[in-house]
C-alpha atoms as a PDB file:
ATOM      1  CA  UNK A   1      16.217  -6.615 -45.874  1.00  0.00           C
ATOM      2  CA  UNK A   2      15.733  -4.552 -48.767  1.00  0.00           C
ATOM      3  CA  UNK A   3      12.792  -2.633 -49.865  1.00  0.00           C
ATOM      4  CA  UNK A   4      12.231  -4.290 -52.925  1.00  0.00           C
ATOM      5  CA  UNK A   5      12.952  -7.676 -51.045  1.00  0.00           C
ATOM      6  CA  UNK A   6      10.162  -7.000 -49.418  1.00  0.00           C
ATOM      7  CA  UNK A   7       7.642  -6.458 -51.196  1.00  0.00           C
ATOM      8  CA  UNK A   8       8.381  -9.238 -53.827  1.00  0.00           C
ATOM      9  CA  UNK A   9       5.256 -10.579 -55.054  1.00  0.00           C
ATOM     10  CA  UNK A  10       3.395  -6.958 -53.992  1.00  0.00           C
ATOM     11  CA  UNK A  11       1.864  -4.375 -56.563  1.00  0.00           C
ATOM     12  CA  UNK A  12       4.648  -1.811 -57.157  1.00  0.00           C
ATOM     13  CA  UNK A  13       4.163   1.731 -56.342  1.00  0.00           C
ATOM     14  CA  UNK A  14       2.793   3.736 -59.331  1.00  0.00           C
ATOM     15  CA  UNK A  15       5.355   6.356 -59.654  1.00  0.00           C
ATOM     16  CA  UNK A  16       8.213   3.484 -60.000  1.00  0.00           C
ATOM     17  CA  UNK A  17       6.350   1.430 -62.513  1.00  0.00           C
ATOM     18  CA  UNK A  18       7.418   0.874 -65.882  1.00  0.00           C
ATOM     19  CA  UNK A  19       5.455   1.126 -68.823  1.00  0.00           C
ATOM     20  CA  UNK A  20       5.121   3.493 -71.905  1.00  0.00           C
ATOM     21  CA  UNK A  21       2.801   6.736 -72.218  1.00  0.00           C
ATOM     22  CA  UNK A  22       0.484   6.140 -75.027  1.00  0.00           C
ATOM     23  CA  UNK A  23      -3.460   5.447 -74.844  1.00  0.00           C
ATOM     24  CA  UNK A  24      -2.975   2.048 -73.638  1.00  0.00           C
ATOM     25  CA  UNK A  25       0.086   2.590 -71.253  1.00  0.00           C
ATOM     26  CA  UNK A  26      -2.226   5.228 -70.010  1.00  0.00           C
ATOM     27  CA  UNK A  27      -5.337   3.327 -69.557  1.00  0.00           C
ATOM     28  CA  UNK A  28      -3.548   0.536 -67.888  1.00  0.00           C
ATOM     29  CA  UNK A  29      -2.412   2.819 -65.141  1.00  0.00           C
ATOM     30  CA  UNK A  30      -5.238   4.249 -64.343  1.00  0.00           C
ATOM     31  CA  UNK A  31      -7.092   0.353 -63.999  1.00  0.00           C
ATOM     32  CA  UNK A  32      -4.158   0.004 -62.006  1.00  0.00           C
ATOM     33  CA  UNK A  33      -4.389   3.079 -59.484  1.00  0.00           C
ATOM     34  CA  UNK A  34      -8.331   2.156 -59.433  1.00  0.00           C
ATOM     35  CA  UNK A  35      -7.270  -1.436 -57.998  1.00  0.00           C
ATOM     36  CA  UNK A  36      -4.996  -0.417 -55.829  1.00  0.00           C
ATOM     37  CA  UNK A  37      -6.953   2.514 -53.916  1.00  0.00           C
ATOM     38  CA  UNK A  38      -9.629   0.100 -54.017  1.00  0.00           C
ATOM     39  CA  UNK A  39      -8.312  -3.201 -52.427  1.00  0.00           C
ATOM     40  CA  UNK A  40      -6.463  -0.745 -49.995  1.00  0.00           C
ATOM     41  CA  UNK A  41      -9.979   0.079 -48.929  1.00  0.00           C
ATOM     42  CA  UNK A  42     -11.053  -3.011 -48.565  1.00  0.00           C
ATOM     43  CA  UNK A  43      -7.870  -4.221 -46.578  1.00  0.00           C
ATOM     44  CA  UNK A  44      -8.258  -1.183 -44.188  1.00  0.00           C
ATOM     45  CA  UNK A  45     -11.949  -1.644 -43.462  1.00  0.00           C
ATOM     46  CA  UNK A  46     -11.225  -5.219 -41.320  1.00  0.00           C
ATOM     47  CA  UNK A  47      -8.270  -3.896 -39.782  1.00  0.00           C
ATOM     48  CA  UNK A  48      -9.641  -0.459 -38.455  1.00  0.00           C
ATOM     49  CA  UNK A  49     -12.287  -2.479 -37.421  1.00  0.00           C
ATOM     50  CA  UNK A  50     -10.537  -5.223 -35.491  1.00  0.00           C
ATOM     51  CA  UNK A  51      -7.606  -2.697 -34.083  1.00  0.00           C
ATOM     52  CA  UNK A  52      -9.111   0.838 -34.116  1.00  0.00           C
ATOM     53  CA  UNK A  53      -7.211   3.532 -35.932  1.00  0.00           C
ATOM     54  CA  UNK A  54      -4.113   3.335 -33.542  1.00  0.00           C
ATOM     55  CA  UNK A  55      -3.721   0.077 -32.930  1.00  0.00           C
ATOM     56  CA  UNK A  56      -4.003  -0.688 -37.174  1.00  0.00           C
ATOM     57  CA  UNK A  57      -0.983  -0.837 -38.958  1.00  0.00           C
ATOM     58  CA  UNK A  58      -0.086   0.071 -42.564  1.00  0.00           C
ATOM     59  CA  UNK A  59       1.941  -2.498 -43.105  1.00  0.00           C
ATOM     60  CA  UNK A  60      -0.553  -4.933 -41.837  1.00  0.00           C
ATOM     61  CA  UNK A  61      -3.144  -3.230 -44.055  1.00  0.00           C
ATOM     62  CA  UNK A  62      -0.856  -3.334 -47.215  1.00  0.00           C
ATOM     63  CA  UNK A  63       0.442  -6.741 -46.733  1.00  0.00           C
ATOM     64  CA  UNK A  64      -3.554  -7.762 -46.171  1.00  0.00           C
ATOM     65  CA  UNK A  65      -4.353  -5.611 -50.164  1.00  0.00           C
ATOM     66  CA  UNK A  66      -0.776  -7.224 -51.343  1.00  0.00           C
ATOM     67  CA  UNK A  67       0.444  -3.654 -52.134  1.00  0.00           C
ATOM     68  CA  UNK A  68       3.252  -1.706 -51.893  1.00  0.00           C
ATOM     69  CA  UNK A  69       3.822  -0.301 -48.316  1.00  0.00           C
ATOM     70  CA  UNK A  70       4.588   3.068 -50.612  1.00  0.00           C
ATOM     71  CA  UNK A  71       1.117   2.889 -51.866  1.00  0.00           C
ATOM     72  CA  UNK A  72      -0.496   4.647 -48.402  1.00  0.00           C
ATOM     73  CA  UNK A  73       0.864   7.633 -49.060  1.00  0.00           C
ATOM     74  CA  UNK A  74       0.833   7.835 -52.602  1.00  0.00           C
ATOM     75  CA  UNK A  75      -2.940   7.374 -52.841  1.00  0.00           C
ATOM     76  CA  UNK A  76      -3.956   9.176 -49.315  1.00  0.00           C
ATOM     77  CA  UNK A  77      -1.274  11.101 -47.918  1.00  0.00           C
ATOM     78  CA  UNK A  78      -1.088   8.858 -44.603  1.00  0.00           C
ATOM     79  CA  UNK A  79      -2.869   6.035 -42.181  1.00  0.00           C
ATOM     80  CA  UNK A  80      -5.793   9.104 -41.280  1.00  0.00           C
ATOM     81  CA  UNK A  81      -6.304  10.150 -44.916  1.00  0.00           C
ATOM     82  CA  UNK A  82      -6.965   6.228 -45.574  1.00  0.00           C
ATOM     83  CA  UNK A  83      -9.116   6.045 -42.383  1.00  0.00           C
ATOM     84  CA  UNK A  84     -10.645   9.113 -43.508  1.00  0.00           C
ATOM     85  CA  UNK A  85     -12.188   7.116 -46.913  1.00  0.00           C
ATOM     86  CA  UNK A  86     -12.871   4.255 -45.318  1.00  0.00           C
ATOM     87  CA  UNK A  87     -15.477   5.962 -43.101  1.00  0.00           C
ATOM     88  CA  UNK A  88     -16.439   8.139 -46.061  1.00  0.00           C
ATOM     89  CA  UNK A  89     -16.645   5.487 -47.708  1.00  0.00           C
ATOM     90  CA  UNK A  90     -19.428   3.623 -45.191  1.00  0.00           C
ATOM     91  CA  UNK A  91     -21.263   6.821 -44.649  1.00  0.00           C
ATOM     92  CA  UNK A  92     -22.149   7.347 -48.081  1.00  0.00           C
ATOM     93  CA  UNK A  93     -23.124   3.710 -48.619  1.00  0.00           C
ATOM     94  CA  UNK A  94     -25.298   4.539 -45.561  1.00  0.00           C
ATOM     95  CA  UNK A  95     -26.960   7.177 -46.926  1.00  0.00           C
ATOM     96  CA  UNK A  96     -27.715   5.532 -50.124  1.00  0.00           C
ATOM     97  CA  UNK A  97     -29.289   2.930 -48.889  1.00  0.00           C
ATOM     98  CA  UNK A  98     -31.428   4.254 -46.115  1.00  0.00           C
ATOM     99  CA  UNK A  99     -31.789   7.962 -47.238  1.00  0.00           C
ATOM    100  CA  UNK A 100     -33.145  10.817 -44.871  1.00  0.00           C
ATOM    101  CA  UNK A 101     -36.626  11.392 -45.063  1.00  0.00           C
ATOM    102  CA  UNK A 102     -37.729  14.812 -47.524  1.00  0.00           C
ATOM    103  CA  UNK A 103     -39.297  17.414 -45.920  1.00  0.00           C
ATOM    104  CA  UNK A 104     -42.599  16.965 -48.299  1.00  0.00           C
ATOM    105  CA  UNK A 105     -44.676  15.201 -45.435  1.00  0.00           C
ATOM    106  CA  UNK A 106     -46.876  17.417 -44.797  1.00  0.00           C
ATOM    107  CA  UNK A 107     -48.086  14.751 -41.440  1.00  0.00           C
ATOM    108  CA  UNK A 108     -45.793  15.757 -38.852  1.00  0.00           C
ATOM    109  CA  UNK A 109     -46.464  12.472 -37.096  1.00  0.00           C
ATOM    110  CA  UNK A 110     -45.468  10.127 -40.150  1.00  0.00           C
ATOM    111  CA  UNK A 111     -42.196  12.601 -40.311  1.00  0.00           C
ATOM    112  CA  UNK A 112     -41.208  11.250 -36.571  1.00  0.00           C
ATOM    113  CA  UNK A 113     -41.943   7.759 -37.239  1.00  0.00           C
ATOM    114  CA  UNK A 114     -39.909   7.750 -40.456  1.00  0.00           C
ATOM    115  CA  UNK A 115     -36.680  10.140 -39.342  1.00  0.00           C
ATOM    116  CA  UNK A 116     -36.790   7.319 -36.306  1.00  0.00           C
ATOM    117  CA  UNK A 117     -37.242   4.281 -38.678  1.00  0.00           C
ATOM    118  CA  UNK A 118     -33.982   5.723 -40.732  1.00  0.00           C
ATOM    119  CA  UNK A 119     -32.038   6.499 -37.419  1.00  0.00           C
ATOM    120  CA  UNK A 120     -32.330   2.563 -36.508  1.00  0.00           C
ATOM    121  CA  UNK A 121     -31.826   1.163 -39.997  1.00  0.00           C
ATOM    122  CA  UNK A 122     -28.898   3.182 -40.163  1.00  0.00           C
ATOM    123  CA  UNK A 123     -27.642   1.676 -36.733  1.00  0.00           C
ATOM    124  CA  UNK A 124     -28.717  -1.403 -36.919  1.00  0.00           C
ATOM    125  CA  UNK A 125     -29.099  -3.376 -40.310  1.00  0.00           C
ATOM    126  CA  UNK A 126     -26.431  -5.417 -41.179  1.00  0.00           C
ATOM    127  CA  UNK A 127     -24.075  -4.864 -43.108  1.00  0.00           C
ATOM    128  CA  UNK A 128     -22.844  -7.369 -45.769  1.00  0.00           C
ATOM    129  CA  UNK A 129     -19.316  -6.955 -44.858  1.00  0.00           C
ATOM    130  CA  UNK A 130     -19.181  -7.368 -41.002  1.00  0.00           C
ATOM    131  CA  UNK A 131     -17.050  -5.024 -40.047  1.00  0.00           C
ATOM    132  CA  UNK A 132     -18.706  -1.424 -40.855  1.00  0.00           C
ATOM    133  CA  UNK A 133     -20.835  -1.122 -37.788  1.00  0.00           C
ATOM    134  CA  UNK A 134     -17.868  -2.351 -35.810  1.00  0.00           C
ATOM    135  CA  UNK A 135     -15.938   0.452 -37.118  1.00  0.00           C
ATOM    136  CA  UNK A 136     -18.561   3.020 -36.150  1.00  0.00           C
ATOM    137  CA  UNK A 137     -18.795   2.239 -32.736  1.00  0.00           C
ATOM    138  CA  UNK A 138     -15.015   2.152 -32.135  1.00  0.00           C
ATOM    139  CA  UNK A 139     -15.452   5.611 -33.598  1.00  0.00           C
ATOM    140  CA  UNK A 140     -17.903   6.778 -31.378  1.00  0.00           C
ATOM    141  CA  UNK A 141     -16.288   5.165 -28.464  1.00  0.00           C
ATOM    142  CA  UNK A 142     -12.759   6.489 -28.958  1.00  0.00           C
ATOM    143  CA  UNK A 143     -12.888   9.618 -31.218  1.00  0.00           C
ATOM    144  CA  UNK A 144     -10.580  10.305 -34.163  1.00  0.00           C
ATOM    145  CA  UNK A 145      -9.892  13.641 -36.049  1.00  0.00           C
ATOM    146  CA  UNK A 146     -12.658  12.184 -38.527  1.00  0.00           C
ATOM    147  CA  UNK A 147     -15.607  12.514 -35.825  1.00  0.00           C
ATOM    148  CA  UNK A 148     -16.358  15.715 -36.176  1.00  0.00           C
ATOM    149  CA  UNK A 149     -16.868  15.889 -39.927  1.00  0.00           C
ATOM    150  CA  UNK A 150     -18.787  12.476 -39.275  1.00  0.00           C
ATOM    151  CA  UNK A 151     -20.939  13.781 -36.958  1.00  0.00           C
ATOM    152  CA  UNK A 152     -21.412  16.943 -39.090  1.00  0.00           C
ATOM    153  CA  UNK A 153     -21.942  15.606 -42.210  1.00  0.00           C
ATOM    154  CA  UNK A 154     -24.133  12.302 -41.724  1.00  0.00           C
ATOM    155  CA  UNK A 155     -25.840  12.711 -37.897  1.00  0.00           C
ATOM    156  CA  UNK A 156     -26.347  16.395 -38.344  1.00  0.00           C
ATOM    157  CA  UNK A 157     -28.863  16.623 -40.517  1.00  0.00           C
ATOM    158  CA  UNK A 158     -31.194  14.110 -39.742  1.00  0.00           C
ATOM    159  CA  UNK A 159     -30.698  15.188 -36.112  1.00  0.00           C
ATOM    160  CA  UNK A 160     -32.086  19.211 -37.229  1.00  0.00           C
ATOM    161  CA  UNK A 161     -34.831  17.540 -38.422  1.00  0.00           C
ATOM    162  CA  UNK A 162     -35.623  15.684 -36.204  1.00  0.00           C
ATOM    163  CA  UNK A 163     -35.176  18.456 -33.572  1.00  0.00           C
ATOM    164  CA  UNK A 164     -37.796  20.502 -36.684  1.00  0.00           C
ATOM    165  CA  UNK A 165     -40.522  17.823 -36.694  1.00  0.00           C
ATOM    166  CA  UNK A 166     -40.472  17.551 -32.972  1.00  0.00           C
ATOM    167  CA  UNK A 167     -41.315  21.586 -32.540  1.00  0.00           C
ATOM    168  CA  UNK A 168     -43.930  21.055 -34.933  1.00  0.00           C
ATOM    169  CA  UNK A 169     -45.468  18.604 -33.266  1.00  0.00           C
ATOM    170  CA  UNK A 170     -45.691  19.998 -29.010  1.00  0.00           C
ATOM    171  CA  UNK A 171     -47.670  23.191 -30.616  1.00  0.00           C
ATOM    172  CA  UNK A 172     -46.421  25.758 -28.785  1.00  0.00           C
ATOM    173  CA  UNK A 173     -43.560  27.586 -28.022  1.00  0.00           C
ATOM    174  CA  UNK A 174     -40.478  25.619 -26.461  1.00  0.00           C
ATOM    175  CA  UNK A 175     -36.858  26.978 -25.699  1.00  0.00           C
ATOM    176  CA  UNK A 176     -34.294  25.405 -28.411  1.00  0.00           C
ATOM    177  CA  UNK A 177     -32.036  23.310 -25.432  1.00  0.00           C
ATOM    178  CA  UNK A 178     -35.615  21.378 -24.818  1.00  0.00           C
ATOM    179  CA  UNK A 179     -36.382  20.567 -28.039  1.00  0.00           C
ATOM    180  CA  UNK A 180     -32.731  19.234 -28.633  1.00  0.00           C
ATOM    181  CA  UNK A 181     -32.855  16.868 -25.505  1.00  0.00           C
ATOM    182  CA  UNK A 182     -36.144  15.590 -26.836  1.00  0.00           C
ATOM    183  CA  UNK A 183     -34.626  14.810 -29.941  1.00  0.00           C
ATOM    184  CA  UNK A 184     -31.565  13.615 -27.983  1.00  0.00           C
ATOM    185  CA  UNK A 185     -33.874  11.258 -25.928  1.00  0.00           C
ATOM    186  CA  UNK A 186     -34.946   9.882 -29.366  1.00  0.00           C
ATOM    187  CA  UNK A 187     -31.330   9.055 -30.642  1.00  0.00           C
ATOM    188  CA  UNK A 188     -30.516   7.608 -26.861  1.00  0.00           C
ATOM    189  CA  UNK A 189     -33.324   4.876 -27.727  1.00  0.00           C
ATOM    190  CA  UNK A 190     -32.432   4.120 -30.658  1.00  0.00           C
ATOM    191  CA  UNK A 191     -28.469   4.274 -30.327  1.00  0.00           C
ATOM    192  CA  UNK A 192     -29.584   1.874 -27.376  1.00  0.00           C
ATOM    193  CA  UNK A 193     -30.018  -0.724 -29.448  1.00  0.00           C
ATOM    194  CA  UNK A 194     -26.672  -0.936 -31.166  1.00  0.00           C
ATOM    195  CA  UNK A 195     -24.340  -0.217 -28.040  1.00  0.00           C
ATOM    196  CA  UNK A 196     -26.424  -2.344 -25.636  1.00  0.00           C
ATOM    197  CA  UNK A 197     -27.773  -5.346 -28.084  1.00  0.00           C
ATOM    198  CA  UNK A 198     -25.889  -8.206 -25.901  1.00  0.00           C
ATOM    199  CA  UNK A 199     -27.543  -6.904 -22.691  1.00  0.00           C
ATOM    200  CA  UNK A 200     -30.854  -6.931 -24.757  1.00  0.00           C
ATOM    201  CA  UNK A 201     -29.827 -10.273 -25.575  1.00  0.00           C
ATOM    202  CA  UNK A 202     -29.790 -11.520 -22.453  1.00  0.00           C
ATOM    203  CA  UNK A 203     -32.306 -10.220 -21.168  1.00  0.00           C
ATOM    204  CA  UNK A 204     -35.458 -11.057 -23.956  1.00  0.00           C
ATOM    205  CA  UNK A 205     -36.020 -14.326 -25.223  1.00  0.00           C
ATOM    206  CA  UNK A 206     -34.733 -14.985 -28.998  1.00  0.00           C
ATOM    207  CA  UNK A 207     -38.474 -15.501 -30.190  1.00  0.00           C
ATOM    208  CA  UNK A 208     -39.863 -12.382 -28.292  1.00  0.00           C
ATOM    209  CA  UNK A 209     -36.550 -10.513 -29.900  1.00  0.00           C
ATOM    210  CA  UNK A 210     -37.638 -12.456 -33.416  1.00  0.00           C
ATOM    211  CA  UNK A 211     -41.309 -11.012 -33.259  1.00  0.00           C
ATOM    212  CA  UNK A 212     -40.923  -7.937 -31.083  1.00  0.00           C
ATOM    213  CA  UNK A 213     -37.443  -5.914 -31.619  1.00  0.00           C
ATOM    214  CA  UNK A 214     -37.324  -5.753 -35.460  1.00  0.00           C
ATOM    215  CA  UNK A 215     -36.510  -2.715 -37.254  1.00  0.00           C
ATOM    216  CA  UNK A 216     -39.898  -1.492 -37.667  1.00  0.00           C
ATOM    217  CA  UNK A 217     -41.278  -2.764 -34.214  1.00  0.00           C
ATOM    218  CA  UNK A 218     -38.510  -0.722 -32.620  1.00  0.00           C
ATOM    219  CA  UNK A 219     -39.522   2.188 -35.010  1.00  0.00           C
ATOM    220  CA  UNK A 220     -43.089   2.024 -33.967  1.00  0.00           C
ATOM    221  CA  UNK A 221     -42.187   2.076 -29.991  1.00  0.00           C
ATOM    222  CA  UNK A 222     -39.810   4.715 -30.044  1.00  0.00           C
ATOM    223  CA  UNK A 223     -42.055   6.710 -32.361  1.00  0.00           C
ATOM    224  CA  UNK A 224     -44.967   5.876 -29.731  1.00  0.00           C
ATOM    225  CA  UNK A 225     -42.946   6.960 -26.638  1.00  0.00           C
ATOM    226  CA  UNK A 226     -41.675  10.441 -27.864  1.00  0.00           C
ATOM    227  CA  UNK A 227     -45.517  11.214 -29.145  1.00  0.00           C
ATOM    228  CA  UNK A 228     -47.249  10.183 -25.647  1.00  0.00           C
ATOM    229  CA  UNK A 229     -44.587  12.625 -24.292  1.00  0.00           C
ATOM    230  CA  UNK A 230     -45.391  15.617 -26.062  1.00  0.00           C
ATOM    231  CA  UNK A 231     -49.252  15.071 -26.629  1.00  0.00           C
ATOM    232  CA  UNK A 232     -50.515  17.970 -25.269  1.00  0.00           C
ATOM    233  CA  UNK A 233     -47.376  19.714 -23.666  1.00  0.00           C
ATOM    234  CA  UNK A 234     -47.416  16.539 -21.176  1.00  0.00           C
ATOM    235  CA  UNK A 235     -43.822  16.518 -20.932  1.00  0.00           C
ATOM    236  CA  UNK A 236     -43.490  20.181 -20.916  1.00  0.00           C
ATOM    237  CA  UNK A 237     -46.199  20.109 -17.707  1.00  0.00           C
ATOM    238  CA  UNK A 238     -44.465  17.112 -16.067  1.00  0.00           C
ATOM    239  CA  UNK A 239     -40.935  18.611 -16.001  1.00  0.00           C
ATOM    240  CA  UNK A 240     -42.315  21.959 -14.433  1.00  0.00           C
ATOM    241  CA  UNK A 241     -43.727  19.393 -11.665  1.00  0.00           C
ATOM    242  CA  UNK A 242     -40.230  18.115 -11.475  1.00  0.00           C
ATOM    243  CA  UNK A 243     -38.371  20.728 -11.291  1.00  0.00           C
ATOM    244  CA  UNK A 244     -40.607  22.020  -8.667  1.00  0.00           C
ATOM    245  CA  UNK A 245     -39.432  18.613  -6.709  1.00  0.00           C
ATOM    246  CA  UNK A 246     -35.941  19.277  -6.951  1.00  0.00           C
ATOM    247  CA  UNK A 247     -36.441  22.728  -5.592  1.00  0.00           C
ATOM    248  CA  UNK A 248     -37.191  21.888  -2.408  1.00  0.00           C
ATOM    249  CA  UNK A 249     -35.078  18.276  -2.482  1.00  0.00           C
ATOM    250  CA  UNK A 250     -32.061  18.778   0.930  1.00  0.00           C
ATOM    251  CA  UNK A 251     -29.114  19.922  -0.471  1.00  0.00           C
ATOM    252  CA  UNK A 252     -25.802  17.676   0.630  1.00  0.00           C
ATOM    253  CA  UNK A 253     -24.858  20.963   2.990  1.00  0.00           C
ATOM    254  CA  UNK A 254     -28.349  20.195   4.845  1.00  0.00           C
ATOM    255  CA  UNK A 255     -27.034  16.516   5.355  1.00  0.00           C
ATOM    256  CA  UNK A 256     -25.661  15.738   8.760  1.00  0.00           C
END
């Protein structure tokens, strides 16, 4: 079957379109590219979502916008460039609506509490389309050339200040690697919560998970936790105590 065939009924691709090259021609174009990028976005969202970035198609994803099959690569260079936007795309949204905390708080305490409250309303609020969160996970799970600028550009930061408020807060000095697996032990809580809500689920009633596992009840807990620990150096104290158990734990050699 032909190309054109094909795609009867579908958006042509810009650079084949017809149409003269004054003001109006001009301005009809561009409302045209702007439509097309746009319900390409919108197509690929879903069907990252439902397939991961392998398993989508682009001809499942143009045939879902009703554009040209062309249009992929005329707007992002290939299925990853799209992928890339899409995830751009949620990130930013993201960060607009639940932005990091400024460094202005001056109550190093408050600072925890509200990195942690942004970490879980990041993770967990829904989203009005369905399918974001969905598409982060899968991301996490099984890794695309995008994760690294992901994890660079919108865990990163709130992650160095987290790791920041955290030294502030045990008071004395602390080698870097333990302040980063505090602040690591923070974003295991709260990641926690996404990855393992059916098991939580289960597990707690719906009116106990009503009253007691909202966004800010969650916030308060985790934020309660990680101070108890480092109130006074008491985790610092504790893991000397451990490690001084593991010292003299029988190694698998002393095993008969």
């Amino acid at each position: 079957m032909a190309e054109s065939s094909m795609n009867h009924g579908l958006e042509p691709h810009p650079s084949t379109s017809g149409g003269g090259v004054g003001p109006r021609a001009a301005r009809d174009r561009d409302t045209s590219d702007f439509d097309t990028r746009t319900r390409l976005l919108e197509a690929a969202g879903p069907v990252f979502a439902a397939h991961g970035f392998d398993g989508a198609t682009v001809r499942e994803i143009c045939a879902s916008a009703r554009v040209n099959i062309a249009s992929v690569g005329y707007y992002f260079g290939d299925k990853l460039g799209l992928y890339r936007e899409v995830i751009e795309g949620i990130r930013a949204s993201r960060e607009r609506k639940f932005p990091a905390p400024s460094g202005t708080d001056a109550d190093s305490r408050r600072m925890l509490f509200r990195i942690v409250r942004t970490m879980l309303s990041r993770m967990l609020a829904a989203d009005s389309s369905g399918w974001e969160s969905q598409l982060l996970m899968r991301e996490m799970h099984h890794p695309t050339p995008v994760f690294e600028s992901l994890v660079r550009e919108f865990f990163r930061p709130l992650f160095d200040s987290l790791v920041n408020t955290i030294d502030s807060l045990v008071g004395q000095p602390v080698p870097k690697h333990t302040l980063e697996q505090l602040a690591l032990s923070v974003v295991g809580q709260c990641v926690y919560y996404r990855v393992g809500g059916g098991v939580v689920q289960i597990l707690i009633p719906a009116t106990e998970r009503k009253e007691h596992y909202d966004i800010d009840s969650l916030s308060q807990h985790v934020t309660a936790v990680m101070l108890a620990a480092i109130d006074g150096g008491a985790v610092l104290r504790t893991r000397t105590e451990i490690e001084a158990w593991v010292d003299v734990q029988p190694s698998e050699s002393d095993n008969p």
